[in-house]
N, C-alpha and C. Protein backbone atom coordinates (compact mmCIF):
# COMPACT_ATOMS: atom_id res chain seq x y z
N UNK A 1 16.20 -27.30 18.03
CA UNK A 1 15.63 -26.17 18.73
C UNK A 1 14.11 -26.26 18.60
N UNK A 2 13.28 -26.12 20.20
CA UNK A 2 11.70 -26.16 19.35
C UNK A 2 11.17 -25.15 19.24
N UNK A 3 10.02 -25.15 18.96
CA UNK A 3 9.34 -23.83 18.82
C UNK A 3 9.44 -22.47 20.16
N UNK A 4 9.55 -22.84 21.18
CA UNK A 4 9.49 -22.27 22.28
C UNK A 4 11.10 -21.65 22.32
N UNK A 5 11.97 -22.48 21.85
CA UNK A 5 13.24 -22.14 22.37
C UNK A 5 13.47 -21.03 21.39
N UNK A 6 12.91 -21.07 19.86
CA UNK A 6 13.26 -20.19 19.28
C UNK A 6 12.28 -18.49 19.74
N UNK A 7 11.24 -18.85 20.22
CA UNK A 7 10.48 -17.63 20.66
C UNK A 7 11.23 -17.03 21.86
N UNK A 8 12.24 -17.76 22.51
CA UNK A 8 12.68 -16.61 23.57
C UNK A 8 14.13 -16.50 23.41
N UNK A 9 14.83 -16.89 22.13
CA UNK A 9 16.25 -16.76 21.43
C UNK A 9 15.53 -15.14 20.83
N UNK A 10 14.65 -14.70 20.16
CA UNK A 10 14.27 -13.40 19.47
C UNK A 10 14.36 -12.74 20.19
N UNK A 11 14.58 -11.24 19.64
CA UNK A 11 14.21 -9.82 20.29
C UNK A 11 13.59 -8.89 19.66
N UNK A 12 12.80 -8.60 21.01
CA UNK A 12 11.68 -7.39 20.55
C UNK A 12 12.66 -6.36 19.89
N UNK A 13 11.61 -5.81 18.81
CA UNK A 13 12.41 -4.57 18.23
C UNK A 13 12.13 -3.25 19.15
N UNK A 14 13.55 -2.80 18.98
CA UNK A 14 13.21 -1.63 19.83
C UNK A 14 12.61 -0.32 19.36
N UNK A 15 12.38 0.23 20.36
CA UNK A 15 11.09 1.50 19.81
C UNK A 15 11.77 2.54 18.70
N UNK A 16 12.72 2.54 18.33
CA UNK A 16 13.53 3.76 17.44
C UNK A 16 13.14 2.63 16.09
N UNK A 17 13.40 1.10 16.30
CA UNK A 17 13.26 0.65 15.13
C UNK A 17 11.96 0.50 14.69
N UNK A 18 11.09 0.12 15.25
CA UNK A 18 9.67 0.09 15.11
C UNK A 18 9.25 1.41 14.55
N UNK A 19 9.35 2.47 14.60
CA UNK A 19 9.42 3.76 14.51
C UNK A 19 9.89 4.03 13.15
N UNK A 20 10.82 3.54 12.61
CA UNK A 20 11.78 3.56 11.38
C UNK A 20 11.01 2.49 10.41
N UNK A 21 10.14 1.44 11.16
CA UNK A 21 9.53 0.53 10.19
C UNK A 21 8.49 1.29 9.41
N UNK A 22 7.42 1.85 10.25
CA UNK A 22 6.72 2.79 10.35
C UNK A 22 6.77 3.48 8.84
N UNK A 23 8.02 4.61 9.31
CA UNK A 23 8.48 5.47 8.38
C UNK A 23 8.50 4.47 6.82
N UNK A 24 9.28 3.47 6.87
CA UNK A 24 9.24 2.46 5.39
C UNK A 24 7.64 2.46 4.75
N UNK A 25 6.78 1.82 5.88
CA UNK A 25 5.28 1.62 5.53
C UNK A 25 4.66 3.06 4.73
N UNK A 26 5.02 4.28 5.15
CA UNK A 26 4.06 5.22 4.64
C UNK A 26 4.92 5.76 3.23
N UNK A 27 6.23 5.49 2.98
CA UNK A 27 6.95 5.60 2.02
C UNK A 27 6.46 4.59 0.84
N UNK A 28 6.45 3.26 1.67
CA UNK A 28 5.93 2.34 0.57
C UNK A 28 3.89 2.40 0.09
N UNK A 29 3.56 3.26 0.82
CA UNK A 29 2.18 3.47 0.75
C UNK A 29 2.26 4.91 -0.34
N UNK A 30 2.88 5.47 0.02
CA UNK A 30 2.67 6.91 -0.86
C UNK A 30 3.42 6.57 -1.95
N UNK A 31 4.45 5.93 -2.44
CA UNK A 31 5.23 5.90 -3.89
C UNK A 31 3.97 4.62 -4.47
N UNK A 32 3.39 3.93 -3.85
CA UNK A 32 2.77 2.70 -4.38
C UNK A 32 1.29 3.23 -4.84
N UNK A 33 0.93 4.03 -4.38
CA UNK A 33 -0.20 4.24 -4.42
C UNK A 33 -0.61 5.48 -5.28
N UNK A 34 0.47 6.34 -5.66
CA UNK A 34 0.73 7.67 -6.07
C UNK A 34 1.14 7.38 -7.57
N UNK A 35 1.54 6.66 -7.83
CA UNK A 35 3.03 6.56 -8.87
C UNK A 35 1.70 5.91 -10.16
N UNK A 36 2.18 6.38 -11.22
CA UNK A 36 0.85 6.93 -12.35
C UNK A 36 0.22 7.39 -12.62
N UNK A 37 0.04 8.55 -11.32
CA UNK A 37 -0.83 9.47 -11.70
C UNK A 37 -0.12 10.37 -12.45
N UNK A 38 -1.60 11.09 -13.36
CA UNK A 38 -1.33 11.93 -14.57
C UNK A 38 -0.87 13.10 -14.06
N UNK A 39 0.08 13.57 -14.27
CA UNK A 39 0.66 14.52 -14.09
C UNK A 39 0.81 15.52 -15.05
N UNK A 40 0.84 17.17 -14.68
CA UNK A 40 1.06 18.36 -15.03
C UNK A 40 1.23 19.42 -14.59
N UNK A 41 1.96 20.38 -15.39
CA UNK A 41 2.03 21.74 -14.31
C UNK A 41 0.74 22.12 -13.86
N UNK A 42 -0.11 22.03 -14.03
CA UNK A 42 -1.31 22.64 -13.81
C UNK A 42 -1.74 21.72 -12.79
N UNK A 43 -1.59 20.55 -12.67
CA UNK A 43 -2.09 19.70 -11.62
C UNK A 43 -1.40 19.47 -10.23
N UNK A 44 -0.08 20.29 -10.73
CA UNK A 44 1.47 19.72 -9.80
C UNK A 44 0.73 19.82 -8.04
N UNK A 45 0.59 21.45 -7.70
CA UNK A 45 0.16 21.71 -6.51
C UNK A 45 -0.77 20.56 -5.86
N UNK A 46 -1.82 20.29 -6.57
CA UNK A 46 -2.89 19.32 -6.12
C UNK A 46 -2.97 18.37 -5.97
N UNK A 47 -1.88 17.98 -6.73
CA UNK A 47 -1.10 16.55 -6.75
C UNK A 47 -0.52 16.35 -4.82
N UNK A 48 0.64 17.62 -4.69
CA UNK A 48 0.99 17.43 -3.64
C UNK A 48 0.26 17.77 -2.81
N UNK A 49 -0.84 18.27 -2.77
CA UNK A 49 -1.61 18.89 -1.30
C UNK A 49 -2.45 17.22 -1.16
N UNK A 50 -2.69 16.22 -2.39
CA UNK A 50 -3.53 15.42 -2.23
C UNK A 50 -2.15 14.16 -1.51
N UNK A 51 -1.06 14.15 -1.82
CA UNK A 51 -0.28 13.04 -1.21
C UNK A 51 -0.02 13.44 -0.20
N UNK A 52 0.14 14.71 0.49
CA UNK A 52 0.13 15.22 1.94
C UNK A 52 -0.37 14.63 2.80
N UNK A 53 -1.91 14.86 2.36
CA UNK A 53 -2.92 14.55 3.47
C UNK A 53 -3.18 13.11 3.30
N UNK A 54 -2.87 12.41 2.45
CA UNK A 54 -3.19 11.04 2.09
C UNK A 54 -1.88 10.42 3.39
N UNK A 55 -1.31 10.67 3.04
CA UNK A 55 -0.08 10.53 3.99
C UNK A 55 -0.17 10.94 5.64
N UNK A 56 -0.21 11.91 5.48
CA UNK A 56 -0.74 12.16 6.85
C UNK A 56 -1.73 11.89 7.91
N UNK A 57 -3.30 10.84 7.40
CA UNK A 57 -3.93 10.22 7.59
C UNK A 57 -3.46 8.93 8.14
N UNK A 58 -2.36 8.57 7.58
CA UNK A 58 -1.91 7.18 8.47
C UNK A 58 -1.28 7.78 9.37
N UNK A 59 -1.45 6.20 10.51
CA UNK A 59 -0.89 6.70 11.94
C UNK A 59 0.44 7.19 12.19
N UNK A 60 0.54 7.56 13.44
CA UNK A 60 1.79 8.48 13.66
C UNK A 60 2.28 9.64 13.17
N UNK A 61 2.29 9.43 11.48
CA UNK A 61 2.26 10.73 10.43
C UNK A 61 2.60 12.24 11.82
N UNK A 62 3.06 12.77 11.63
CA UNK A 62 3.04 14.04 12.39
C UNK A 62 3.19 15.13 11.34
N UNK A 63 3.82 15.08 10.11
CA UNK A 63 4.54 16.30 9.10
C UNK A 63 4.90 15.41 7.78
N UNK A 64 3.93 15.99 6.83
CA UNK A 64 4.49 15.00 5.40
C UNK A 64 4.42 16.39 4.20
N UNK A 65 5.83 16.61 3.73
CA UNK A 65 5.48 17.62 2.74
C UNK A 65 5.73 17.34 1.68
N UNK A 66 5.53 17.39 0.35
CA UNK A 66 5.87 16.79 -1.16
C UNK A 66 5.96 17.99 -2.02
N UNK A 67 6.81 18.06 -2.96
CA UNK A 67 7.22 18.74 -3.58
C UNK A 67 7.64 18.28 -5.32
N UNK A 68 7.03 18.39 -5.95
CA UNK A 68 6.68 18.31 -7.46
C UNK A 68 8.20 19.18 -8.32
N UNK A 69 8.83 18.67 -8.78
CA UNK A 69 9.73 18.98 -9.25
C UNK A 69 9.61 19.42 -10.44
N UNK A 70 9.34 20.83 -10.42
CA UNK A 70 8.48 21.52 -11.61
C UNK A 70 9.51 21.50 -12.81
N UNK A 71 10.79 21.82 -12.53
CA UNK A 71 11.66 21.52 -13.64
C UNK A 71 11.43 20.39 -14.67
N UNK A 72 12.08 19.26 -13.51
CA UNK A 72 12.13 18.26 -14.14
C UNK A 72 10.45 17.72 -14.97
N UNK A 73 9.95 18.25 -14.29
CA UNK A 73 8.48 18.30 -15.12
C UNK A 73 8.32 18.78 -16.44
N UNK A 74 8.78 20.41 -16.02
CA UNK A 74 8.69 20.67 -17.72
C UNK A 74 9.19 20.35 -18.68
N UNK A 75 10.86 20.06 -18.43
CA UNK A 75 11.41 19.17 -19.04
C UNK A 75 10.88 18.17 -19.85
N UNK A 76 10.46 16.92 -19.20
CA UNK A 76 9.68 15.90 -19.80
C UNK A 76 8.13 16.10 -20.08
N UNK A 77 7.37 17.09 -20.08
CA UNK A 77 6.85 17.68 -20.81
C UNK A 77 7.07 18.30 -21.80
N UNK A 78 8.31 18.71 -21.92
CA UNK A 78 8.83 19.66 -23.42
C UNK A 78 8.75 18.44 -24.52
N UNK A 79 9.42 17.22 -24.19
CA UNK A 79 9.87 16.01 -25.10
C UNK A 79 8.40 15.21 -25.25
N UNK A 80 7.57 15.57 -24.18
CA UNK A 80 6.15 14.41 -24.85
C UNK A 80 5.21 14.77 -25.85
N UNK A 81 4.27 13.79 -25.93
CA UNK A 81 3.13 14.66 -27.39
C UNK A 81 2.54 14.59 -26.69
N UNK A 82 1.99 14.47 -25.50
CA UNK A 82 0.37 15.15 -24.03
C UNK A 82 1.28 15.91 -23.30
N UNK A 83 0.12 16.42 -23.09
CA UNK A 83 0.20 18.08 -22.13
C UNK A 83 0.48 17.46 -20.32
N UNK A 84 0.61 15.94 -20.07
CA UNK A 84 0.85 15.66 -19.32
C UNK A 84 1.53 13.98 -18.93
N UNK A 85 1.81 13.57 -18.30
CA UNK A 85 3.08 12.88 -18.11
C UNK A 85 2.67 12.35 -17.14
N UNK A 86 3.31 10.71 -16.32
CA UNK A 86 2.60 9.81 -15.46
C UNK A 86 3.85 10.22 -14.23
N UNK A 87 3.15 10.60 -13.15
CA UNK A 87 3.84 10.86 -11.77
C UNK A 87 4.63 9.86 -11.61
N UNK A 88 5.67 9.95 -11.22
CA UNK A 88 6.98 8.40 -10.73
C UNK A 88 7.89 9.58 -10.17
N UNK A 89 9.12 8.85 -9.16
CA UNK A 89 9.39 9.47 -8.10
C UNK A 89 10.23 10.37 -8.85
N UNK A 90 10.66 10.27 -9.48
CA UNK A 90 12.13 11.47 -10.20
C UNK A 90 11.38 12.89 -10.01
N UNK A 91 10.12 12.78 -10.17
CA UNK A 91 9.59 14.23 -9.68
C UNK A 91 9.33 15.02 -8.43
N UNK A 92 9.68 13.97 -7.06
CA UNK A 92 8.73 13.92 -6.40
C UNK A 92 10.17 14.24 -5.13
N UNK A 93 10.01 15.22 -4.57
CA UNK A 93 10.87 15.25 -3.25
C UNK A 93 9.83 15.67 -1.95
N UNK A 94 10.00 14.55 -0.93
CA UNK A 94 9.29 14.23 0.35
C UNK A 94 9.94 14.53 1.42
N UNK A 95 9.48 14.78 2.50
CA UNK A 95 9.98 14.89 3.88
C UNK A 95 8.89 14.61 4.79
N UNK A 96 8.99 13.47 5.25
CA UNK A 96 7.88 12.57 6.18
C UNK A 96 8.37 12.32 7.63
N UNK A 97 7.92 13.48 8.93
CA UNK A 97 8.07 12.85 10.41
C UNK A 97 6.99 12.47 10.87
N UNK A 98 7.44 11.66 11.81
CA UNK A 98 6.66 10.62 12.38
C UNK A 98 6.81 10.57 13.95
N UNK A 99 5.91 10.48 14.56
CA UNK A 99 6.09 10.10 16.24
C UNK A 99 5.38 8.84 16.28
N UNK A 100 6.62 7.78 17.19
CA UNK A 100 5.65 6.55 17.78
C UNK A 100 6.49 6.22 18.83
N UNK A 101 5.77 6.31 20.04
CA UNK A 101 5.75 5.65 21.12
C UNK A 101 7.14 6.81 21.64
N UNK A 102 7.17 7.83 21.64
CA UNK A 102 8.09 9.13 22.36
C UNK A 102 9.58 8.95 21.17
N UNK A 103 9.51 8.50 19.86
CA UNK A 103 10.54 8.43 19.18
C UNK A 103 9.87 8.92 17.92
N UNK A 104 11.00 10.36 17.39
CA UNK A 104 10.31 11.16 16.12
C UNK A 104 11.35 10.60 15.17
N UNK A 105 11.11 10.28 13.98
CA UNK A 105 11.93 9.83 12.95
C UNK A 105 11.45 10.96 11.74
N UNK A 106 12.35 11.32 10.90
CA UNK A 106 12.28 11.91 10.02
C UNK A 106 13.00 11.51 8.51
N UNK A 107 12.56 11.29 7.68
CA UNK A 107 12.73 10.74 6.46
C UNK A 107 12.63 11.85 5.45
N UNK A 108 13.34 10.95 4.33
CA UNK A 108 13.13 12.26 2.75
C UNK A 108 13.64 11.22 1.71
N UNK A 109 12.64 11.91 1.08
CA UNK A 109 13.36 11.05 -0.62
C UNK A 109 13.33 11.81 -1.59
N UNK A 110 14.04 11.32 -2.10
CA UNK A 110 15.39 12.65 -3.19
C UNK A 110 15.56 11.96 -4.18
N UNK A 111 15.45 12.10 -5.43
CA UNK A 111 16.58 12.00 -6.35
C UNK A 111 18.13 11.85 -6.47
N UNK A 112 18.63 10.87 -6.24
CA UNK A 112 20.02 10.47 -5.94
C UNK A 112 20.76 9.23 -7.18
N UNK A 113 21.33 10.12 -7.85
CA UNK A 113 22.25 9.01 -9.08
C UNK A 113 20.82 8.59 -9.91
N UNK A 114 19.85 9.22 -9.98
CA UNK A 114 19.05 8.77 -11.01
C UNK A 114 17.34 8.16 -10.37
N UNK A 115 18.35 7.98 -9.48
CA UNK A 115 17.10 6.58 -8.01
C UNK A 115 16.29 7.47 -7.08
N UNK A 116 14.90 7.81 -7.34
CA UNK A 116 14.47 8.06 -5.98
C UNK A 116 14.46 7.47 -4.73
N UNK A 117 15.68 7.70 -4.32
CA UNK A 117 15.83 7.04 -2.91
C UNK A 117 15.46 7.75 -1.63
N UNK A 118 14.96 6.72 -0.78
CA UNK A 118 14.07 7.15 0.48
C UNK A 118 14.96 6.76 1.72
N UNK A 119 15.53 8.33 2.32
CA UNK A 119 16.52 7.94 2.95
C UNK A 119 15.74 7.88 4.70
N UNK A 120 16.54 7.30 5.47
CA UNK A 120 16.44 7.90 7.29
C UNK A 120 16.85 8.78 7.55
N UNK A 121 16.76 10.42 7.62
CA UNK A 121 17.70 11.01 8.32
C UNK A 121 17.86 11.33 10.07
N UNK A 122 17.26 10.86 10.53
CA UNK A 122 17.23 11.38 12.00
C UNK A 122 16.32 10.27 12.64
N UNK A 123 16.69 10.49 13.69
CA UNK A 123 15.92 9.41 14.66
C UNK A 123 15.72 9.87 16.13
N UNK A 124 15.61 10.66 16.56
CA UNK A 124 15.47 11.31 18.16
C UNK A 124 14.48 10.53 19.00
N UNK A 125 15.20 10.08 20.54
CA UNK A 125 14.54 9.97 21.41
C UNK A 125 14.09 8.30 21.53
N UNK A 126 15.46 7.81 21.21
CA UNK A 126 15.43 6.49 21.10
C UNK A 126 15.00 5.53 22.53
């Protein structure tokens, strides 16, 4: 097969998936880029108003909300010797939509079996 034959054996991705790639990129930008910061109740809010907009600054972004899992915070604040604790996802519940190219995708990541996992839930307007 040569080079040519394999460039027109491929297919373009279609716009729902491109859209869904998207969604991966700002997931893998906000847990990558977020994850160690010092965390506390006192910081929790600012924490999330600052991964919001950090988030929302990349393209497409339409709606990114974060939510600091104050429990589980205090919790592992009760058991440490500092008054504060390094941000990683077990604290962290997201809901990130996105518009690209007339297709809205909507994402969330949750705490699931232990794993902050970053799910797809919706895809409209494929």
């Amino acid at each position: 097969m040569t080079d040519e034959t394999e460039a027109t054996d491929a297919t373009t991705p279609t716009t729902a998936e491109a859209a869904c790639f998207e969604a991966g990129i700002k997931f893998g930008s906000l847990y990558h880029q977020f994850a160690g910061t010092p965390l506390s109740l006192e910081s929790a809010a600012s924490i999330e108003t600052a991964i919001e907009e950090a988030i929302e600054n990349q393209p497409h972004c339409t709606d990114v909300t974060v939510t600091v899992q104050r429990d589980a915070l205090e919790a592992e604040l009760a058991e440490a010797t500092a008054e504060y604790t390094e941000l990683t996802g077990r604290f962290l519940e997201v809901e990130i939509v996105l518009e690209y190219d007339g297709c809205e995708v909507h994402t969330r990541m949750a705490m699931e079996d232990g794993y902050p996992l970053m799910r797809l839930e919706e895809v409209r307007g494929r």
